[in-house]
Protein backbone atom coordinates (compact mmCIF):
# COMPACT_ATOMS: atom_id res chain seq x y z
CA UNK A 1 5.40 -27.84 12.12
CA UNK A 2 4.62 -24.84 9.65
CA UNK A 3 1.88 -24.99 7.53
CA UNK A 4 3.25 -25.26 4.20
CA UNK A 5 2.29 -21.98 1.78
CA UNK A 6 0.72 -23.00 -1.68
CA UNK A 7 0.47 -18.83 -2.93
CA UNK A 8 1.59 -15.61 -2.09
CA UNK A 9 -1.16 -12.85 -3.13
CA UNK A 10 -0.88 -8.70 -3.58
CA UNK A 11 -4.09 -7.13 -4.17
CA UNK A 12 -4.76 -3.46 -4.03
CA UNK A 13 -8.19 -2.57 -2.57
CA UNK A 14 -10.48 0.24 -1.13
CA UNK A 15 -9.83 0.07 2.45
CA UNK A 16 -12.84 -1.12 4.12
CA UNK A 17 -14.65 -1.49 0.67
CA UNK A 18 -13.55 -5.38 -0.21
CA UNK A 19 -16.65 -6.62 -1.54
CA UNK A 20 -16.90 -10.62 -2.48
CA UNK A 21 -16.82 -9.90 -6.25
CA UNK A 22 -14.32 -8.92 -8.11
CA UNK A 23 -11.09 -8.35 -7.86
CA UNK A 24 -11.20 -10.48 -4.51
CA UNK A 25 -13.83 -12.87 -5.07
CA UNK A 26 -12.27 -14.05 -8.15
CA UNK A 27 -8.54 -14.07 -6.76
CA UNK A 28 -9.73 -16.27 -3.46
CA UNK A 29 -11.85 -18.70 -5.28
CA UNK A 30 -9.49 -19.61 -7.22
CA UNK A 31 -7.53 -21.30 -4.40
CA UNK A 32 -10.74 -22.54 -2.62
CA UNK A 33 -10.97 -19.84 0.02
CA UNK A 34 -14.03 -18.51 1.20
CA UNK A 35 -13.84 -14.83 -0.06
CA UNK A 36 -16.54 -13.45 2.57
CA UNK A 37 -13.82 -14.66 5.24
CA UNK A 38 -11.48 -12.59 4.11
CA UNK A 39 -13.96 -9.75 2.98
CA UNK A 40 -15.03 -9.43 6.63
CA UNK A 41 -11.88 -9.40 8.49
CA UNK A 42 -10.36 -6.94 5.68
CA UNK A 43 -13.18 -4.70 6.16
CA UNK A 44 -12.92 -4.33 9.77
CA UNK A 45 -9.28 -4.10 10.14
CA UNK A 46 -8.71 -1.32 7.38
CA UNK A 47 -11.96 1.34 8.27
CA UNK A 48 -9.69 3.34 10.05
CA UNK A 49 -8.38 4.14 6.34
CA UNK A 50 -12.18 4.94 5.13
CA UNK A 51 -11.28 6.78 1.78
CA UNK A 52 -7.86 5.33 0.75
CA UNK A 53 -6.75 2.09 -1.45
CA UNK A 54 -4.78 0.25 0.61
CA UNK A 55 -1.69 -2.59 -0.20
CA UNK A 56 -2.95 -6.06 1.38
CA UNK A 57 -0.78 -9.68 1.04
CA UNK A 58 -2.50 -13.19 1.50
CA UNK A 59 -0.58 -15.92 2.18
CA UNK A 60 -2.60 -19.27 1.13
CA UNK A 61 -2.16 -22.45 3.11
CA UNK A 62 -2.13 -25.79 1.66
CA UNK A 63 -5.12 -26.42 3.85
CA UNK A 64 -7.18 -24.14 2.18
CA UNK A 65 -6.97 -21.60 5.08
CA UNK A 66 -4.82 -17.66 4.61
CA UNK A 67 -3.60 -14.57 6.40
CA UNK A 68 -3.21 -11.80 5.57
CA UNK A 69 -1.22 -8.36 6.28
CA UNK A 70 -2.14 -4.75 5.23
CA UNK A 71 1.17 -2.57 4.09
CA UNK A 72 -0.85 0.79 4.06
CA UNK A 73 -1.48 3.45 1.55
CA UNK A 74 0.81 2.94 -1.18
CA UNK A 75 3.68 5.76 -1.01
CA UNK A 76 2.86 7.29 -4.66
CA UNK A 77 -0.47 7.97 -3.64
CA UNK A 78 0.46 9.73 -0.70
CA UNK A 79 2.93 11.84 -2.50
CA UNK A 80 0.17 12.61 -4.94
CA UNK A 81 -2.42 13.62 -2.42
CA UNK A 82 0.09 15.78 -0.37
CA UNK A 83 0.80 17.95 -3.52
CA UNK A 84 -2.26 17.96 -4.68
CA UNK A 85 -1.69 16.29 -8.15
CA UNK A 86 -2.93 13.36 -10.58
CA UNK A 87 -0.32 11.87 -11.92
CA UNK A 88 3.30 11.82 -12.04
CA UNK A 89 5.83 12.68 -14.45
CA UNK A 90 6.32 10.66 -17.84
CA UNK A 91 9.98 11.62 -18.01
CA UNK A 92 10.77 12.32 -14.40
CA UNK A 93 14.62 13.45 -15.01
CA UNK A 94 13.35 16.25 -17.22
CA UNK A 95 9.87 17.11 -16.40
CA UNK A 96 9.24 18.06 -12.74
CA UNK A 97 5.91 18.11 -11.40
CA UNK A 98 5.73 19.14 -7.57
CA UNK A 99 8.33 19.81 -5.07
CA UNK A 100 7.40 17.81 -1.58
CA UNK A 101 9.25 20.00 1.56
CA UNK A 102 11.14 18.23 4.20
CA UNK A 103 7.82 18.78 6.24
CA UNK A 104 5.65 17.02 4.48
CA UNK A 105 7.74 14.54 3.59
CA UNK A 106 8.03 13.78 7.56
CA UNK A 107 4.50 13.97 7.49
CA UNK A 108 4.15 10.98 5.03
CA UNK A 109 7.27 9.01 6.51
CA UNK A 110 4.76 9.02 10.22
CA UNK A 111 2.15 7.37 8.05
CA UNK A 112 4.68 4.70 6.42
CA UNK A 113 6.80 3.91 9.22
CA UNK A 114 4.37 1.12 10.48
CA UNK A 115 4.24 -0.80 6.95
CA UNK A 116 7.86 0.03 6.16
CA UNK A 117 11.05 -2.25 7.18
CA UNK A 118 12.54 1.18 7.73
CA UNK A 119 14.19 1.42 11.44
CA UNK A 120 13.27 4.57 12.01
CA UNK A 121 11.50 7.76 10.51
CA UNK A 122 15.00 8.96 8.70
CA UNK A 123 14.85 6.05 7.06
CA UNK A 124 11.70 5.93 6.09
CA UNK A 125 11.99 9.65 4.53
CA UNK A 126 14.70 8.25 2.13
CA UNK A 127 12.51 5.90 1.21
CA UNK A 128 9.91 8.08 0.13
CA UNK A 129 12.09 10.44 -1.62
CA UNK A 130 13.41 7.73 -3.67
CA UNK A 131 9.43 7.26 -4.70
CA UNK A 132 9.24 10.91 -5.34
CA UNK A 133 12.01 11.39 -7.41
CA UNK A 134 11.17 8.79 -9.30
CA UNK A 135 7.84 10.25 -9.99
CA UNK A 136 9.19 13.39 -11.41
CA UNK A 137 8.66 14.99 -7.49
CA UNK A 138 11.33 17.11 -6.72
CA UNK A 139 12.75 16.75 -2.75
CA UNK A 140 13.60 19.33 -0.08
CA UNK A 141 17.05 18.69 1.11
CA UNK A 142 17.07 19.24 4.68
C-alpha cells in the first residue's frame, strides 16, 4: 500500500546551496523532517546547476519521511538571462522589453524539456513563449 502524503511543498533554492537554515530548515521542521537529510541529497543532485535557483517539490509522508523532485531553472529566469535583462515588463501588452529569436528560444526549450510535461521540444517552445509574452518578451515566429 502507498504511503499516505500529509504535504505537498514548492521551495525555490540555490542549486547546490540548500543550507539547514532558512528557508528550508524552517519549512522541514515544521513537519518533523530532518532538514540536513534533505540538505544533503539536494545539494548533490542539483551541483550540476552551480550558479542557478532551481524549482524543487517535497512530498511529506505521514511517517515523517519525503521525496523530493527538482523541475529546473524556472523558465522566466532563463528568458531573462538569455536577453540579458532584469526584469520583465509591468504592462507586457504595451511595453516590450526584449525580443527572444526562434534560436534561442530552442536553446532554452533543450534545457526545459526534461522538467516539462511537454512531449517534445515544439512543445516545449510554446511553452516558453507563452512565459515570454507574458513577460513583455516579444517572440520570433518561425
Amino acid at each position: 500500500m502507498a504511503k499516505k502524503v500529509t504535504a505537498n511543498l514548492k521551495m525555490r533554492i540555490p542549486a547546490a546551496g540548500a543550507t539547514a537554515g532558512p528557508p528550508v530548515g524552517a519549512i522541514m521542521g515544521q513537519y518533523g523532517l530532518k532538514s540536513m537529510d534533505f540538505v544533503n541529497a539536494f545539494n548533490e543532485e542539483t551541483k550540476g546547476l552551480r550558479g542557478s535557483d532551481v524549482i524543487v517539490k517535497v512530498r511529506v509522508f505521514e511517517d515523517k519521511t519525503f521525496d523530493f523532485k527538482v523541475s529546473g531553472v524556472p523558465t522566466d529566469d532563463l528568458i531573462l538571462k538569455t536577453l540579458g535583462i532584469k526584469k520583465g515588463s509591468g504592462v507586457p501588452q504595451k511595453d516590450k522589453v526584449g525580443k527572444l529569436t526562434d534560436v534561442q528560444l530552442t536553446e532554452i526549450a533543450k534545457t526545459k524539456l526534461q522538467y516539462t510535461n511537454g512531449n517534445d521540444i515544439e512543445a516545449v517552445k510554446k511553452q516558453i513563449a507563452g512565459t515570454a509574452r507574458s513577460m513583455g518578451v516579444e517572440v520570433e515566429a518561425k
